[in-house]
N, C-alpha and C. Protein backbone atom coordinates (compact mmCIF):
# COMPACT_ATOMS: atom_id res chain seq x y z
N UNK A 1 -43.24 9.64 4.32
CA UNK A 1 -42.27 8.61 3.97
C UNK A 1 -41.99 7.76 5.21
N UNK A 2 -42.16 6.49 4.81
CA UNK A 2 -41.78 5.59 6.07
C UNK A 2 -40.15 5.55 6.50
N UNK A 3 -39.88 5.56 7.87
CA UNK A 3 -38.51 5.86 8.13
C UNK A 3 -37.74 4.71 8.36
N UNK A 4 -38.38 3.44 8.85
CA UNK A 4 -38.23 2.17 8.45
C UNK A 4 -37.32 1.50 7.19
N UNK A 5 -38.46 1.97 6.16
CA UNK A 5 -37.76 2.29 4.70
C UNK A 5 -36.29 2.64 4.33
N UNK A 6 -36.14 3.85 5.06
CA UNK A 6 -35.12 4.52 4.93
C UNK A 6 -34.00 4.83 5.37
N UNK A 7 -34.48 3.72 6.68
CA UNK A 7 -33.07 3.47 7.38
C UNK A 7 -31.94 2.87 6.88
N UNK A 8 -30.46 2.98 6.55
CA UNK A 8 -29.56 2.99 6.07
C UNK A 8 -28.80 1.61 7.38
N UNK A 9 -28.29 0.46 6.60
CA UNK A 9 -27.98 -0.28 7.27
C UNK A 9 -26.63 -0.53 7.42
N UNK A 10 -25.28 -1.24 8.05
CA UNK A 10 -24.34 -1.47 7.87
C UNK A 10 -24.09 -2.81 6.94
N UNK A 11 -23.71 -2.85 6.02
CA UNK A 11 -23.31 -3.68 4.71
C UNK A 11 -22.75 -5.03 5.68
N UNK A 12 -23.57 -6.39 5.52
CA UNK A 12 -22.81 -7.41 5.68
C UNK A 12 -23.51 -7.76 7.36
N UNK A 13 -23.15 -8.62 7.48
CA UNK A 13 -23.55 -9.10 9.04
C UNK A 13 -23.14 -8.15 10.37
N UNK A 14 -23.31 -7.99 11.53
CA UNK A 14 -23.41 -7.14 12.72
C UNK A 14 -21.91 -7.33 12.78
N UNK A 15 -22.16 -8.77 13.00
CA UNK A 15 -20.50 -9.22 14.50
C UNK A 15 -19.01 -8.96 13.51
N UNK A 16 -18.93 -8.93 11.70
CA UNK A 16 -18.03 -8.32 11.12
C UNK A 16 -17.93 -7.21 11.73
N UNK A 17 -18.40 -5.85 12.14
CA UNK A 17 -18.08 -5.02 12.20
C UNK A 17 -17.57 -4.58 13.52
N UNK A 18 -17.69 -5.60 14.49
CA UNK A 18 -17.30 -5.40 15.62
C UNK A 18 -16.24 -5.62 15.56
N UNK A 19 -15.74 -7.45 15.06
CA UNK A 19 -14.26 -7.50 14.77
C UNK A 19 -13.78 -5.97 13.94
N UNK A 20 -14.13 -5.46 13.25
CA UNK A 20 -13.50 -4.68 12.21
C UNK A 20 -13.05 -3.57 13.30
N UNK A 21 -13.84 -3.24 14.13
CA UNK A 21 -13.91 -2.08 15.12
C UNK A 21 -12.26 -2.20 15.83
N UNK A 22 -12.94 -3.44 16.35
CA UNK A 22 -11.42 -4.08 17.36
C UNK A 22 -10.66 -3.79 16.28
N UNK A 23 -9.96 -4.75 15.87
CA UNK A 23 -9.08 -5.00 14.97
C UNK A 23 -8.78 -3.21 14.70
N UNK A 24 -9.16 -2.41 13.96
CA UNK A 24 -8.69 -1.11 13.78
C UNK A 24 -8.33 -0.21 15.09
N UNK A 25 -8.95 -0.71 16.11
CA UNK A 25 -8.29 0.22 17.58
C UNK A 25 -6.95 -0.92 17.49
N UNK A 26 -7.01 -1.80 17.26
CA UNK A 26 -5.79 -2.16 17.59
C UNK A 26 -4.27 -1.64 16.93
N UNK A 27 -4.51 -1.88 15.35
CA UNK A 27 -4.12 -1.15 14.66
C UNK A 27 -3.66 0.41 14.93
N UNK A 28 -4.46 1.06 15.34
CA UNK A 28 -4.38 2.41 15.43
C UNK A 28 -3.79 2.85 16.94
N UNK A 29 -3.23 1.43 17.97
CA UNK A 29 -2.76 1.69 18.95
C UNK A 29 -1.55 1.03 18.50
N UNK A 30 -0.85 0.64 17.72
CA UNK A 30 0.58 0.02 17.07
C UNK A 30 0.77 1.28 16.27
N UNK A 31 -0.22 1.99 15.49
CA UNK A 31 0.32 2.94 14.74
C UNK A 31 0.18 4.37 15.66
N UNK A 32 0.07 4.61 16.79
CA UNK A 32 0.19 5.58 17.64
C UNK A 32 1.96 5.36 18.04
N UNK A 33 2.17 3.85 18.89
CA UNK A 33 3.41 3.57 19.31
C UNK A 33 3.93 3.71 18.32
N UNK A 34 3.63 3.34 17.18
CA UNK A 34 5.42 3.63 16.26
C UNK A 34 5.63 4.91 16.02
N UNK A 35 4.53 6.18 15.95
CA UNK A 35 5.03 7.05 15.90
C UNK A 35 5.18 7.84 17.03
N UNK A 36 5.21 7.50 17.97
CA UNK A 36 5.65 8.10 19.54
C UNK A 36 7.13 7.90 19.57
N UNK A 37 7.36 6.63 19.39
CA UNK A 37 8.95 5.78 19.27
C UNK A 37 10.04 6.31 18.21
N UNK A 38 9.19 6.69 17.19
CA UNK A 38 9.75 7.25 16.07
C UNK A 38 10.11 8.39 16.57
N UNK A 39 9.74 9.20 16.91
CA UNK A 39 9.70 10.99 16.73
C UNK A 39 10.76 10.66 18.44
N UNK A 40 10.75 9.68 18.99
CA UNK A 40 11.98 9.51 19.90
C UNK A 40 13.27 9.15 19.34
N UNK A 41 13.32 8.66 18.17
CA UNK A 41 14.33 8.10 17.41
C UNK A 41 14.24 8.44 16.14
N UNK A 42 14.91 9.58 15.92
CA UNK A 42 14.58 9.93 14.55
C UNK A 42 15.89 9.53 13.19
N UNK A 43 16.89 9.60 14.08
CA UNK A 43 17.68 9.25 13.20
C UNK A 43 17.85 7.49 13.04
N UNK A 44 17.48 6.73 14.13
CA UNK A 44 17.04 5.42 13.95
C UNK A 44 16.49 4.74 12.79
N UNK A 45 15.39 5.48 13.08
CA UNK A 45 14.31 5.22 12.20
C UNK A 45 14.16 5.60 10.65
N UNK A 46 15.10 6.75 10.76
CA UNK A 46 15.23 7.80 9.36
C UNK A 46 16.17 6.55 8.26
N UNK A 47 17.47 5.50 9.40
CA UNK A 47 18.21 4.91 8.85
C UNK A 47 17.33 3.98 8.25
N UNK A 48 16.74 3.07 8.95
CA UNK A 48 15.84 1.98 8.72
C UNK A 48 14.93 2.37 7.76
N UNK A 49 14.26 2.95 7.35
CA UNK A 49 13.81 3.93 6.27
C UNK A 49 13.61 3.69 5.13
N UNK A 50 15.09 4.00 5.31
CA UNK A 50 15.82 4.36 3.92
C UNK A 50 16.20 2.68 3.54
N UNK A 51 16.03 2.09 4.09
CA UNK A 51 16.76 0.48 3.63
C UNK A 51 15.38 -0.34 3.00
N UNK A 52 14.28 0.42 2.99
CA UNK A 52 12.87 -0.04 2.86
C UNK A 52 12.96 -0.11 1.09
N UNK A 53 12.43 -1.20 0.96
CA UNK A 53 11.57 -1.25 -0.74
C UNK A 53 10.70 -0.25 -1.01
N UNK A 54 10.44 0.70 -1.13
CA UNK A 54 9.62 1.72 -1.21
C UNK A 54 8.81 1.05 -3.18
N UNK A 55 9.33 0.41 -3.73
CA UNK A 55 8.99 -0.12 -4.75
C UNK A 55 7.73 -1.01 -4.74
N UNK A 56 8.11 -1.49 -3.93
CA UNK A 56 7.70 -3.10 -3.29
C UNK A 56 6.12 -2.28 -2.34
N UNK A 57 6.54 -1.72 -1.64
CA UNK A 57 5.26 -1.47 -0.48
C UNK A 57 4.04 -0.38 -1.75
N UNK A 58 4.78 0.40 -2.97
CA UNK A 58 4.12 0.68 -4.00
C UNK A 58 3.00 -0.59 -4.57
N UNK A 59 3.82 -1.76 -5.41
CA UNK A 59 3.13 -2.46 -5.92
C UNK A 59 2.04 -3.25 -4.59
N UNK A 60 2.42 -3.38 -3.71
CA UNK A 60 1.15 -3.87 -3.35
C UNK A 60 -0.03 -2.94 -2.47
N UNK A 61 0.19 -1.57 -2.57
CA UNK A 61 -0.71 -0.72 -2.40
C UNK A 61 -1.82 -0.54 -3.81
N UNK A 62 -1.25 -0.90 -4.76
CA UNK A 62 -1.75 -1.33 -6.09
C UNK A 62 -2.67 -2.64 -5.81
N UNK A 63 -2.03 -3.48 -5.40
CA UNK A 63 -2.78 -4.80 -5.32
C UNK A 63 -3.69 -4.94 -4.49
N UNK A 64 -3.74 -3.76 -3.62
CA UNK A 64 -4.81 -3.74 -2.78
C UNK A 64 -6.36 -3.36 -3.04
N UNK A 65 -5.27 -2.26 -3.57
CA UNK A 65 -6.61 -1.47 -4.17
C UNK A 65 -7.39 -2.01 -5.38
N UNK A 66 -6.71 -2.61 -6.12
CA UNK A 66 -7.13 -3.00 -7.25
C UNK A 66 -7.87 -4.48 -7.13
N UNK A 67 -7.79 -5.18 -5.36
CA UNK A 67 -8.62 -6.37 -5.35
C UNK A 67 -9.84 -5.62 -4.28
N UNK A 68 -9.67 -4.71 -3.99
CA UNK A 68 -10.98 -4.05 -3.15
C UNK A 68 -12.01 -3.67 -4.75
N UNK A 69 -11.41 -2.95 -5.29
CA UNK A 69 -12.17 -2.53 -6.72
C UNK A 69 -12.92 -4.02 -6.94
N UNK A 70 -12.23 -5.02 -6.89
CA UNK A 70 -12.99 -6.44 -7.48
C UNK A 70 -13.80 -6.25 -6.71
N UNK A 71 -13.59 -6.55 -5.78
CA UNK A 71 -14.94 -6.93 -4.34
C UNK A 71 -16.15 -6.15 -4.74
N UNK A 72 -15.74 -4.70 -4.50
CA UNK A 72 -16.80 -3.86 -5.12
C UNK A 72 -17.62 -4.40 -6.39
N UNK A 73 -17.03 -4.85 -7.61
CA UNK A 73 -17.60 -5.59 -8.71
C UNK A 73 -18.28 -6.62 -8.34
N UNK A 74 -17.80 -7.72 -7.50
CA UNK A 74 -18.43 -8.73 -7.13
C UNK A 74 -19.76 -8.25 -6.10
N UNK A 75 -19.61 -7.69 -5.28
CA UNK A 75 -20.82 -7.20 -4.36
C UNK A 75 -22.18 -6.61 -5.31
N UNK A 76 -21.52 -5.80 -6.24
CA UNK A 76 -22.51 -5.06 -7.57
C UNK A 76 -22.83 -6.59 -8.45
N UNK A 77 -22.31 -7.18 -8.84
CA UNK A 77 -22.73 -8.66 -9.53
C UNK A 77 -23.45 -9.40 -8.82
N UNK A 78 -23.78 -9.72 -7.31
CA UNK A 78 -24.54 -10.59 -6.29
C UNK A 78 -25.81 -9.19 -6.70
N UNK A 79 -25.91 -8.00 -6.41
CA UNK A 79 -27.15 -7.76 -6.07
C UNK A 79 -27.83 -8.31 -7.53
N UNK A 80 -27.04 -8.23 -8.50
CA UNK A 80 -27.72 -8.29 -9.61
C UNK A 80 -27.74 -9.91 -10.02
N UNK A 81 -27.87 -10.86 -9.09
CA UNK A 81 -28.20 -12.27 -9.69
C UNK A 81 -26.68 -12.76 -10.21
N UNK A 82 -25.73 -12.40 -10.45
CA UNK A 82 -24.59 -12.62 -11.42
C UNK A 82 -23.71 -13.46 -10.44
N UNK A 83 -24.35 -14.61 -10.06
CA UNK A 83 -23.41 -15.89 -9.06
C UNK A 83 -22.01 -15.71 -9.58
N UNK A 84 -21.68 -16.55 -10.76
CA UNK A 84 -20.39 -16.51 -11.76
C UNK A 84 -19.90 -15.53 -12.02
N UNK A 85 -20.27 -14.31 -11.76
CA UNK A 85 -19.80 -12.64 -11.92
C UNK A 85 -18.69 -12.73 -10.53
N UNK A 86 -19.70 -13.04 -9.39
CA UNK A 86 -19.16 -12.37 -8.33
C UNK A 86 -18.38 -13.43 -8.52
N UNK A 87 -18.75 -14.45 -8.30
CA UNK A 87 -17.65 -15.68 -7.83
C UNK A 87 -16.03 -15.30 -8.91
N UNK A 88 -16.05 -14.60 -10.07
CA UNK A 88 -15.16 -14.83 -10.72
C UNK A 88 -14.49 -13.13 -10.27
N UNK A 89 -14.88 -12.28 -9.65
CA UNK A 89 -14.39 -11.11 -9.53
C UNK A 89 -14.07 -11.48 -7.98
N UNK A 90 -14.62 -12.04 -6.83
CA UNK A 90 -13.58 -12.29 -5.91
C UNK A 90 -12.85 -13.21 -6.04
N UNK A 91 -12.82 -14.54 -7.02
CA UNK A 91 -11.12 -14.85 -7.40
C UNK A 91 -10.22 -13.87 -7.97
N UNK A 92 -10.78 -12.88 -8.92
CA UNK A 92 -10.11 -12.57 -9.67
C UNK A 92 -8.91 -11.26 -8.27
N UNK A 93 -10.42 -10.80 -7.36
CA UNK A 93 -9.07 -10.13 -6.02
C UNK A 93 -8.66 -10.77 -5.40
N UNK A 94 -8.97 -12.35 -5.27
CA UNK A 94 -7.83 -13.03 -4.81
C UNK A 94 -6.54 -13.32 -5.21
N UNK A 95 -6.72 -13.09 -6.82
CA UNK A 95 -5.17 -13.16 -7.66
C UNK A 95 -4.58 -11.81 -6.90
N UNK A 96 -5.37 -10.86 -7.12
CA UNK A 96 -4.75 -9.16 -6.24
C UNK A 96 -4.07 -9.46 -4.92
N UNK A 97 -4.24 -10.15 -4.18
CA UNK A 97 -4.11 -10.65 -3.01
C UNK A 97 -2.77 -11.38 -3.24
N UNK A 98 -2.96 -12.23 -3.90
CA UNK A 98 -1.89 -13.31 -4.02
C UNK A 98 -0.46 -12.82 -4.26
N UNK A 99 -0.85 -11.34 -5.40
CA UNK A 99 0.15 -10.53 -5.36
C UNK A 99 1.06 -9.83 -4.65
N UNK A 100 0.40 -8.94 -3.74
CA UNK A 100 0.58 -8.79 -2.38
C UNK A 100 1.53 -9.48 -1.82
N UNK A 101 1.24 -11.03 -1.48
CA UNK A 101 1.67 -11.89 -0.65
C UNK A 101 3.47 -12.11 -1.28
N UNK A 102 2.84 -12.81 -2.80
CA UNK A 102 4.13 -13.09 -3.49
C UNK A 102 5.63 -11.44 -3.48
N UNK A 103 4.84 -10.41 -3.62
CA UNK A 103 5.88 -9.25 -3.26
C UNK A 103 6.18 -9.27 -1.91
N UNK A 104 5.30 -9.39 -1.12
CA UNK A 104 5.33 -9.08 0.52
C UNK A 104 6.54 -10.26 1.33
N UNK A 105 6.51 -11.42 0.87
CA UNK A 105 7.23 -12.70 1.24
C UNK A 105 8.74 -12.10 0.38
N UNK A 106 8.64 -12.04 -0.82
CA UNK A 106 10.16 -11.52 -1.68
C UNK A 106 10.85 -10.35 -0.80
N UNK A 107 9.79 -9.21 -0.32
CA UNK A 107 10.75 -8.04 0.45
C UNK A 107 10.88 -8.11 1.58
N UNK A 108 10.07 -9.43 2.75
CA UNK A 108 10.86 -10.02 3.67
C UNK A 108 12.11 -10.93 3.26
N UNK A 109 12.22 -11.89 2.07
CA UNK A 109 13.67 -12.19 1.68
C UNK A 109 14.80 -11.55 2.02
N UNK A 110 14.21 -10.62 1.04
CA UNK A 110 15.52 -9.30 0.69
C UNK A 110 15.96 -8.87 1.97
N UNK A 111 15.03 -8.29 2.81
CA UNK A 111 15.39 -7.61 3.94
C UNK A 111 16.02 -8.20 5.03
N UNK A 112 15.93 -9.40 5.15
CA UNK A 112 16.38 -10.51 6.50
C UNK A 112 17.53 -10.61 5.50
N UNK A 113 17.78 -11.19 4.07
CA UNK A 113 18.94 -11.53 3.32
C UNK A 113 20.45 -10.37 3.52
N UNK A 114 19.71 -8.90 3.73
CA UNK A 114 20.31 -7.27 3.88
C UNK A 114 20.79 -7.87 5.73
N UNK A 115 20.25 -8.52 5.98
CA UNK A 115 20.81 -9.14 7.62
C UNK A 115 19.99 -7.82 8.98
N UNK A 116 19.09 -7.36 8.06
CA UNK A 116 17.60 -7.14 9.00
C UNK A 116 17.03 -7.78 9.80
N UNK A 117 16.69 -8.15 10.73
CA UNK A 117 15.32 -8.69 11.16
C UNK A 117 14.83 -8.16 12.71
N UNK A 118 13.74 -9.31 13.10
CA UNK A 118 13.72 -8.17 14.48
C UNK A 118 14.32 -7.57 15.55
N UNK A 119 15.51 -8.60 15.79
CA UNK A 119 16.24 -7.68 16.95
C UNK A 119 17.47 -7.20 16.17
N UNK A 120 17.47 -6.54 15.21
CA UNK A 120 18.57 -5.76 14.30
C UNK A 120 18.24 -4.29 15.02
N UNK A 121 17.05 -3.62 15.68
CA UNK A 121 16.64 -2.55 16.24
C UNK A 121 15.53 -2.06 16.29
N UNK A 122 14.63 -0.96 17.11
CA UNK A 122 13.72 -0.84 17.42
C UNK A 122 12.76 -0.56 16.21
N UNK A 123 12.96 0.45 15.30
CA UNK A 123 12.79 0.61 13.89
C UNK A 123 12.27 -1.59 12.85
N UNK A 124 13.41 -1.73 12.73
CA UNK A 124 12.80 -3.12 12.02
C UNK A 124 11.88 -3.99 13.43
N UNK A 125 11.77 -3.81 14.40
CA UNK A 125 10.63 -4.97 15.40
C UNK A 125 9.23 -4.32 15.22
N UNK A 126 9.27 -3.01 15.12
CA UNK A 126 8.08 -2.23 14.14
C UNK A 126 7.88 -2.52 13.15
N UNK A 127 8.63 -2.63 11.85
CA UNK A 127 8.46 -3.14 10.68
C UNK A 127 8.02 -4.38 10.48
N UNK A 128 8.36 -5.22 10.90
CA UNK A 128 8.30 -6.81 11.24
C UNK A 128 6.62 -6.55 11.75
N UNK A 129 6.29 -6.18 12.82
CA UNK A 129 5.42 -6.26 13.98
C UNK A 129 3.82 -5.89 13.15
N UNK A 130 4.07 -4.58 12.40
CA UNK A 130 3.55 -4.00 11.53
C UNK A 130 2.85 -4.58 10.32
N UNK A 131 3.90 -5.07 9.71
CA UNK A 131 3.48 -5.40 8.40
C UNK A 131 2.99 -6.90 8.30
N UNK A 132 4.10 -7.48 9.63
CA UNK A 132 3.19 -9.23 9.08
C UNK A 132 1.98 -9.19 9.75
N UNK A 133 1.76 -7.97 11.26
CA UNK A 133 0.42 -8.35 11.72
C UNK A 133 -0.66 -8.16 10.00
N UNK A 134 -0.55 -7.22 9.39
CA UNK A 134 -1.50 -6.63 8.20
C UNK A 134 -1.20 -7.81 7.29
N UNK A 135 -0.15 -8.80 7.24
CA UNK A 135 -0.06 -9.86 6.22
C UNK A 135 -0.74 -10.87 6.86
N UNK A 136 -0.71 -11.06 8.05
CA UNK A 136 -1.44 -12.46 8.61
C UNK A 136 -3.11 -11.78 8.00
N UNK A 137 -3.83 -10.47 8.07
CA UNK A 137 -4.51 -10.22 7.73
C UNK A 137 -5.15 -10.08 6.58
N UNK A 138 -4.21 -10.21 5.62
CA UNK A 138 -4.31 -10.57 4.29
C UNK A 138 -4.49 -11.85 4.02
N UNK A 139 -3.92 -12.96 4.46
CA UNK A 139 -3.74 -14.33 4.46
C UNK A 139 -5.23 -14.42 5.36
N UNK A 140 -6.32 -14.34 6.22
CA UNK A 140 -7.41 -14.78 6.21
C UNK A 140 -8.17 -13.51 5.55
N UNK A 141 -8.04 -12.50 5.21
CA UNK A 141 -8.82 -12.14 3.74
C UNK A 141 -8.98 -13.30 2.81
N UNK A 142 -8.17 -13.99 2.14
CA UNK A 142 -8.09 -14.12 1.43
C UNK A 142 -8.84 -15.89 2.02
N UNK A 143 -8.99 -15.98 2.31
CA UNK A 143 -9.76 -17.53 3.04
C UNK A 143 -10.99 -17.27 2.89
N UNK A 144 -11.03 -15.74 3.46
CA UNK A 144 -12.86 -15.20 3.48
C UNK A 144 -13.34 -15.57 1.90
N UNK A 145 -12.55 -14.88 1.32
CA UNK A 145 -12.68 -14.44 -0.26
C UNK A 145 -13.24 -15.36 -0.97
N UNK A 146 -12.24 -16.63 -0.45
CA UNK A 146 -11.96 -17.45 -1.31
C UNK A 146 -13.92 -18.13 -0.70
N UNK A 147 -13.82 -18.41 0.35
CA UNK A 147 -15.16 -18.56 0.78
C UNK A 147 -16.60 -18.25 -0.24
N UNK A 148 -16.50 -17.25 0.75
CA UNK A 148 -17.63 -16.92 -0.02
C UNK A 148 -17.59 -16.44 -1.79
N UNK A 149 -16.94 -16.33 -2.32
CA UNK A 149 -16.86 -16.84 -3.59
C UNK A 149 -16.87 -18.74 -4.46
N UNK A 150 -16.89 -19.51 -3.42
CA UNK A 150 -17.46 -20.22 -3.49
C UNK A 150 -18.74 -20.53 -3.42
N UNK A 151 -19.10 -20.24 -2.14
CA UNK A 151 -20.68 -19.82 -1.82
C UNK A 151 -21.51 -19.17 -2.81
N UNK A 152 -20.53 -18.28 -3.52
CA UNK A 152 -21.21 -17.64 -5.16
C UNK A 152 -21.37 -18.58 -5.81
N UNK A 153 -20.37 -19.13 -5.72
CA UNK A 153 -20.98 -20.22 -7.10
C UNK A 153 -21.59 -21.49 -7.12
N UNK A 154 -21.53 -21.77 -5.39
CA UNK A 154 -22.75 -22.43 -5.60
C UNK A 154 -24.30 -22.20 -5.08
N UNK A 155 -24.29 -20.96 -5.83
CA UNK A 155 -25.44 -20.33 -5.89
C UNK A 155 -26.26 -19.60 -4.45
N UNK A 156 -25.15 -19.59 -3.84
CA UNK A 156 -26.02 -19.56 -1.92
C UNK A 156 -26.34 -18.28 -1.69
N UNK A 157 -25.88 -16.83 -2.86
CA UNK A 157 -26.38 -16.22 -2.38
C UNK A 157 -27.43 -15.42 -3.73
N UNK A 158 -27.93 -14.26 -3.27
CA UNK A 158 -28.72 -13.92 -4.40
C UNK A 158 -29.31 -12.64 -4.09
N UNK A 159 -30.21 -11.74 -5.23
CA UNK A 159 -30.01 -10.59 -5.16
C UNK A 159 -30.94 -9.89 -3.74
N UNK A 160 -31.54 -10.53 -3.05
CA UNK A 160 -32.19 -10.32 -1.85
C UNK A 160 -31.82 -11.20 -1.05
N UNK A 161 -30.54 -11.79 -1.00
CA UNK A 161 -29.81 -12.61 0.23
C UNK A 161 -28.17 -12.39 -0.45
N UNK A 162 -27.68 -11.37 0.18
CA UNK A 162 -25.80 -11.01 -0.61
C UNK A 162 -25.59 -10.66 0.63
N UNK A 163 -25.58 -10.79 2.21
CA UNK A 163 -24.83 -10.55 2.89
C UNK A 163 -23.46 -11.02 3.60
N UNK A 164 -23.71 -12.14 3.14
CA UNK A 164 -22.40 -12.82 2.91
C UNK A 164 -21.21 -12.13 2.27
N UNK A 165 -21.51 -11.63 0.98
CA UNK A 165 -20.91 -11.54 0.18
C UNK A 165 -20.18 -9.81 0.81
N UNK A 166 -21.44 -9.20 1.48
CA UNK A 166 -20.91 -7.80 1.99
C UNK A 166 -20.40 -8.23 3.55
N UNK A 167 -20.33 -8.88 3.65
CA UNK A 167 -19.50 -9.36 5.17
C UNK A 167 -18.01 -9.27 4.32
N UNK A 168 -18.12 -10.57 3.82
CA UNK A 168 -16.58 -10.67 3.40
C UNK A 168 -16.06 -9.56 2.86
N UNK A 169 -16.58 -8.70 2.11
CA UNK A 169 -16.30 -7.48 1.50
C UNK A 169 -15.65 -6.77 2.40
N UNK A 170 -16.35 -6.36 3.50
CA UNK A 170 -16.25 -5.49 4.05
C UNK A 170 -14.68 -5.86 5.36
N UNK A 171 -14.54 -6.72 5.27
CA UNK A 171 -13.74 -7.07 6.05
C UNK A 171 -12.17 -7.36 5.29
N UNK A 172 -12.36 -7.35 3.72
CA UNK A 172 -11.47 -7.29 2.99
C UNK A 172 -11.04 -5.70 3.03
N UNK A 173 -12.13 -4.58 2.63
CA UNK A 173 -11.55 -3.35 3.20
C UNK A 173 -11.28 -2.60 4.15
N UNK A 174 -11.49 -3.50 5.12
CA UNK A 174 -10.75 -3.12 6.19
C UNK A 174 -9.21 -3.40 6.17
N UNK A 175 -8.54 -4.10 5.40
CA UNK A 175 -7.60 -4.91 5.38
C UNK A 175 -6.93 -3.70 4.50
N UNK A 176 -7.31 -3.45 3.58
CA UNK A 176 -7.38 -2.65 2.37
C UNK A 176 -6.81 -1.26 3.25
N UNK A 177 -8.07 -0.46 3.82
CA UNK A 177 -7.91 0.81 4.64
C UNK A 177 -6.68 0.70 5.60
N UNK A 178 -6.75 -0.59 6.09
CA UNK A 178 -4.72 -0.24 7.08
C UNK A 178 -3.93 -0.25 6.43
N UNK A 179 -3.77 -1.01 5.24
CA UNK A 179 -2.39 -0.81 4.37
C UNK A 179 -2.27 0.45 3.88
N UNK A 180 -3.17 1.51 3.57
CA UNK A 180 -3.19 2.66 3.20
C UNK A 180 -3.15 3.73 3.90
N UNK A 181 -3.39 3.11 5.07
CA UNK A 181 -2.41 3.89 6.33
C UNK A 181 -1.21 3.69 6.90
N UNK A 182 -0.59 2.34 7.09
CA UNK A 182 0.23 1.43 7.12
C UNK A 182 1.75 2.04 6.21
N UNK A 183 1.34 1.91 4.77
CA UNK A 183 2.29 2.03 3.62
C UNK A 183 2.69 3.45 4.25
N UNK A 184 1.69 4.87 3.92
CA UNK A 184 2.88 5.63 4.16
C UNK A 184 3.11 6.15 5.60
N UNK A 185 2.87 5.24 6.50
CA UNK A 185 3.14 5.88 7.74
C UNK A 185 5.02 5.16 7.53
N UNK A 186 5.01 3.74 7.27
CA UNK A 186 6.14 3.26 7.70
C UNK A 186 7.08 3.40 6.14
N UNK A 187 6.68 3.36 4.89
CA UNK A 187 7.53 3.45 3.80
C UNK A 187 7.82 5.04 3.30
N UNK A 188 6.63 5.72 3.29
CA UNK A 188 6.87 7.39 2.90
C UNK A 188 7.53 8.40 4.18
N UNK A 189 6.73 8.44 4.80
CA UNK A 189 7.06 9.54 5.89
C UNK A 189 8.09 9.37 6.39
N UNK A 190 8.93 10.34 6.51
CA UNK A 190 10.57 10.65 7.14
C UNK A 190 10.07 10.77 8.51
C-alpha cells in the first residue's frame, strides 16, 4: 500500500491552523488566569456567578452547536458537488450564529442594566474579557461563513477543490470548541 495515499491531512488550508493553534493557547492562558483568580476569590466569584444568565449561556451553547452541525452538512454537500447545499447550510449556521449574537448582546443588556460591568469587580472584568473576546470571535466566524458560502454559490468550489470550505469550517469550530469550554468554566462551575 502506498503511504503517500494514506497519509491523513489537516482539513482546510495550513496557515488556518496555526491561527487556530495561537488563538487556543491564548484562550487557554485567560482560562488558566480565571481559574487561578477564582480559586483566590471564591466567594467573589461564587457572588458574580450566581447573577449570570445561566439560561442565556444554555441557548447559545445550542446555537453553537447546532451551526457547527451545519458546517459539517455543508463541508459533506461541497465534497459531493452540492454548491447550493453548502452555500444554503452555511447560511443556514449563520442564522445559528446570529442567534448567539442576538442572546449574547440581550445578556450584556441585562447585565450592565443589573449595574454590572467591568470595573464592578474582578469576577465581571473576566466575564466581560472572556466572553466578548469569544464574541468578537463569533462576529468574524461569521464573515468567514458568510464568505465562503458565497464562494459556494458561485460555484468556486467543488468536489476535488473544498478547501476553502474546510478552512472556514474549521475555524468556525474552533470558535465552537471555546464556548464549550468557556460556558461551563464561567456559567456552571462553582
Amino acid at each position: 500500500m502506498d503511504t503517500a495515499s494514506t497519509k491523513q491531512s489537516l482539513p482546510g488550508d495550513f496557515a488556518i491552523w496555526i491561527f487556530i493553534l495561537a488563538e487556543l493557547g491564548v484562550f487557554g492562558l485567560l482560562f488558566i488566569t480565571y481559574t487561578v483568580v477564582r480559586l483566590n476569590n471564591p466567594e467573589l466569584f461564587a457572588e458574580g456567578h450566581a447573577h449570570l444568565n445561566r439560561l442565556a449561556g444554555f441557548i447559545n451553547t445550542i446555537a453553537l452547536i447546532t451551526g457547527s452541525y451545519f458546517v459539517v452538512l455543508a463541508v459533506n454537500a461541497i465534497k459531493q458537488n452540492q454548491h447550493l447545499t453548502c452555500a444554503r447550510w452555511l447560511f443556514t449556521a449563520i442564522l445559528a450564529a446570529g442567534v448567539y449574537v442576538g442572546v449574547k448582546l440581550w445578556e450584556y443588556s441585562e447585565t450592565i442594566a443589573a449595574g454590572y460591568d467591568l470595573s464592578t469587580n474582578t469576577f465581571y472584568m473576566f466575564y466581560y474579557l472572556l466572553t466578548f473576546f469569544h464574541f468578537a470571535h463569533v462576529l468574524l466566524g461569521i464573515v468567514i461563513l458568510a464568505t465562503v458560502a458565497w464562494n459556494a454559490y458561485r460555484e468556486r468550489y467543488s468536489s476535488e477543490e473544498y478547501y476553502g470550505v474546510e478552512t472556514g469550517a474549521s475555524y468556525w469550530h474552533m470558535v465552537d470548541l471555546v464556548w464549550i469550554v468557556l460556558f461551563p468554566l464561567v456559567y456552571v462551575i462553582h
